[in-house]
Protein backbone atom coordinates (compact mmCIF):
# COMPACT_ATOMS: atom_id res chain seq x y z
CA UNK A 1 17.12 170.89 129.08
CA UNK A 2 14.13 168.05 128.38
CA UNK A 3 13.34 167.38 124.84
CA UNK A 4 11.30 170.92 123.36
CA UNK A 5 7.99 170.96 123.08
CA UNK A 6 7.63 174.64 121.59
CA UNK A 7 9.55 176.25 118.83
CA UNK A 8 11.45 178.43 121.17
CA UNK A 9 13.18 175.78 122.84
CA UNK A 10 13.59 173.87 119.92
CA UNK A 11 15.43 176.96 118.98
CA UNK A 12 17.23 177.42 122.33
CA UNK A 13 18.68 173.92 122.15
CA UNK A 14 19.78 173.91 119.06
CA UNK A 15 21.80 176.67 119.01
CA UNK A 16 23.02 175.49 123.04
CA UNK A 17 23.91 172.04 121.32
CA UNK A 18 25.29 173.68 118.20
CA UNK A 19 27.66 176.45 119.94
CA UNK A 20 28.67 173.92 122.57
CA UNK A 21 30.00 171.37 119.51
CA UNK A 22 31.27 174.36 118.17
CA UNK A 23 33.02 175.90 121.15
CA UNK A 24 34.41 171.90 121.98
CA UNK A 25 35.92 171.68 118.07
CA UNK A 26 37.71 175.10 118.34
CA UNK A 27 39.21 174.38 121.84
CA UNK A 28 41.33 171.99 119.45
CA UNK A 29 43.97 173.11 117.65
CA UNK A 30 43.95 173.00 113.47
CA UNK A 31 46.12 169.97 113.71
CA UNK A 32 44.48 168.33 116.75
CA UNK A 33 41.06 168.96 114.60
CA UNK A 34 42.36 166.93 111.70
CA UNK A 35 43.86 164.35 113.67
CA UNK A 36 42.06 160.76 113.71
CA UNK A 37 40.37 159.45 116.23
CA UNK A 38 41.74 156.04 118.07
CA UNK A 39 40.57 152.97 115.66
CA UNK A 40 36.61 151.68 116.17
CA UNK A 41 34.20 154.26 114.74
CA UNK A 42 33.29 154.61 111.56
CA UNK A 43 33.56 158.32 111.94
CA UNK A 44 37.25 158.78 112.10
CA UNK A 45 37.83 162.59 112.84
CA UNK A 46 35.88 165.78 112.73
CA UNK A 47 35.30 166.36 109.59
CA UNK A 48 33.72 162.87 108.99
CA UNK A 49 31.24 163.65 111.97
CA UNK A 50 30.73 167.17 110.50
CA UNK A 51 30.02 165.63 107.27
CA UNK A 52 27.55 163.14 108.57
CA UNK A 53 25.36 166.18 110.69
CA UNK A 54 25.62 168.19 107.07
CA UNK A 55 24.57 165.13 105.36
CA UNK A 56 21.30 164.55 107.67
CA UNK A 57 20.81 168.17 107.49
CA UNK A 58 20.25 167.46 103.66
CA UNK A 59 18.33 164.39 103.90
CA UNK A 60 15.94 166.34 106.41
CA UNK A 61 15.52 169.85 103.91
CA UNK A 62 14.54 167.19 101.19
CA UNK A 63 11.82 165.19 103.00
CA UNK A 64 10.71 168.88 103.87
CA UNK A 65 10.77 170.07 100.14
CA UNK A 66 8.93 166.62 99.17
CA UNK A 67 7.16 166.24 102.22
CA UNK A 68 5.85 170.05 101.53
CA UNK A 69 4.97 169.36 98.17
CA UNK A 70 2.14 166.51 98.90
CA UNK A 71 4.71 163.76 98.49
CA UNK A 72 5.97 161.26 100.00
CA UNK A 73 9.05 161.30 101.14
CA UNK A 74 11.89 158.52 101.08
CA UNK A 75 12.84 158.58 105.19
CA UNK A 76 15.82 158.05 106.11
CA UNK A 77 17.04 158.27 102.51
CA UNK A 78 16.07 156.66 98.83
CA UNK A 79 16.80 152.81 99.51
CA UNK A 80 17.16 152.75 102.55
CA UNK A 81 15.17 152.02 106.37
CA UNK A 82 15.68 152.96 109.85
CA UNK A 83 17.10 149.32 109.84
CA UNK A 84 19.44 149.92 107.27
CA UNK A 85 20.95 153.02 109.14
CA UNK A 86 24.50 151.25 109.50
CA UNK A 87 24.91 151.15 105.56
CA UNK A 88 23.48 154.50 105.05
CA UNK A 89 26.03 155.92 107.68
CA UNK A 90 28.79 154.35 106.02
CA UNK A 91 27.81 155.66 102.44
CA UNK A 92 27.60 159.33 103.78
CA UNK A 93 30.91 158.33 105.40
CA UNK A 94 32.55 157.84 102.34
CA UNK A 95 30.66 160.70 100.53
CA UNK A 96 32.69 163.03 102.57
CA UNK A 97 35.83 161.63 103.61
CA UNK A 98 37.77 163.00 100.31
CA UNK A 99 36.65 166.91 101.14
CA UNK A 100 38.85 168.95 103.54
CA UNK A 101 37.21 169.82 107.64
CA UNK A 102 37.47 173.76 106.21
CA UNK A 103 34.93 172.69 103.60
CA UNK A 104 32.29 170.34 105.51
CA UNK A 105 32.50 173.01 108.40
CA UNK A 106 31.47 175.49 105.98
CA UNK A 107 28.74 173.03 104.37
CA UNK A 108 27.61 172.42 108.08
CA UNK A 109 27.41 175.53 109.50
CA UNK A 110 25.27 176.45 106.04
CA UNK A 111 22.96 173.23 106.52
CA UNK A 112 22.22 174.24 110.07
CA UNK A 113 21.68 177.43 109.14
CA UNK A 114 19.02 176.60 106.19
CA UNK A 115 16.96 174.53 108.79
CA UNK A 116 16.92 177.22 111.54
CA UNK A 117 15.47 179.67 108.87
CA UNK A 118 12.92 177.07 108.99
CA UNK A 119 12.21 176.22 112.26
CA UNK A 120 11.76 180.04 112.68
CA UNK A 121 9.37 180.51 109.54
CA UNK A 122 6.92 177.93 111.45
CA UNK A 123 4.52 177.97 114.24
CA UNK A 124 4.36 175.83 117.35
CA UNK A 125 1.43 173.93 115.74
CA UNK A 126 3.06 173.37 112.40
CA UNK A 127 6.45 172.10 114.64
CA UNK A 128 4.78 170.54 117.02
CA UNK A 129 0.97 169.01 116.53
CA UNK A 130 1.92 165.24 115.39
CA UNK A 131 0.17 164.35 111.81
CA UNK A 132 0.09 167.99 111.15
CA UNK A 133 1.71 167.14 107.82
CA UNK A 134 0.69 163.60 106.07
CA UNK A 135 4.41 163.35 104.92
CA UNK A 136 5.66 163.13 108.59
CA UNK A 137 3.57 160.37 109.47
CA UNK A 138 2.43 159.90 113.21
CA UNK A 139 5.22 161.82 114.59
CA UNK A 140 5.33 165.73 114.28
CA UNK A 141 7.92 167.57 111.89
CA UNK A 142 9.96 169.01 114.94
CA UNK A 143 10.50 165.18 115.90
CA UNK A 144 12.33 164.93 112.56
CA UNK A 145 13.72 168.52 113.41
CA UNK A 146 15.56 167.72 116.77
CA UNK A 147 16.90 164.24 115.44
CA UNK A 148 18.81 166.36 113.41
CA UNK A 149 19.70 169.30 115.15
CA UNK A 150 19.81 169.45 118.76
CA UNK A 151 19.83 165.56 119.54
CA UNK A 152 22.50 164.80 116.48
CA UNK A 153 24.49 167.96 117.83
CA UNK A 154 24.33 166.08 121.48
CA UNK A 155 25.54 162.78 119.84
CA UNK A 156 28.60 164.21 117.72
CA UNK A 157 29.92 166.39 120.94
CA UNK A 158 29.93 162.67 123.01
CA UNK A 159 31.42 160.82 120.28
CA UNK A 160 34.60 163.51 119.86
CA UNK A 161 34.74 164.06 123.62
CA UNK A 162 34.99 160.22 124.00
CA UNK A 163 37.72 159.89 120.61
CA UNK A 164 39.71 162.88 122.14
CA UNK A 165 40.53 161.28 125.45
């Protein structure tokens, strides 16, 4: 499917791109799930990629909540630039890496959850009309929305189909 241009196929693809990472983790056994990936990504298993799509999932709801309050926002994240993205990453990385996969799956699945509720409580206009909100910039808020939904979702299935091989 092309990138969305309404809200119900910004809905449709996120919920494609989030059942078929879904459907692709639980094809895995428990211990297949938990096992590392071959060394040269940062994110070594499933539960560090699950914790980085929770994570970004965060990051988004608080630009929203700031964003939505007449503030500016700190995009990607407080300290940080789209050019600092590597050390960002890495410090989500490590923000996770001591919790169990049972417990970022269930922060995840929450996360995604929280910003479908959203998506849903807006119109196409609000989504999709770039500038519609001074705290997004030039770029609408469903930009921000598929980065970290159905795009991210796309990314994270690649990177474990590639690991498991």
């Amino acid at each position: 499917m092309p990138r969305p241009k309404t809200k119900e196929e910004l809905l449709e693809l996120s919920l494609a791109n989030y059942q078929k990472l879904n459907d692709f983790i639980h094809s895995f056994s428990k211990t297949e799930q938990e096992k590392d990936f071959p060394k040269g990504t940062m994110n070594r298993n499933i539960r560090d990629v699950l914790g980085h799509l929770h994570h970004w999932h965060l990051m988004f709801l608080n630009w929203y909540e700031v964003g939505m309050k007449g503030e500016k926002p700190s995009i990607p994240s407080e300290g940080y630039n789209w050019r600092t993205l590597p050390a960002l990453n890495k410090k989500i990385y490590e923000k996770y890496m001591s919790l169990s996969l049972d417990e970022v799956r269930e922060r995840f699945y929450t996360s995604h959850a929280k910003i479908t509720d959203l998506v849903v409580s807006h119109s196409n206009i609000e989504l999709f009309v770039r500038k519609h909100y001074g705290w997004t910039g030039n770029n609408a808020m469903g930009a921000y929305i598929i980065g970290v939904l159905s795009s991210h979702y796309d990314w994270a299935h690649k990177l474990i189909k590639k690991a498991k091989k």
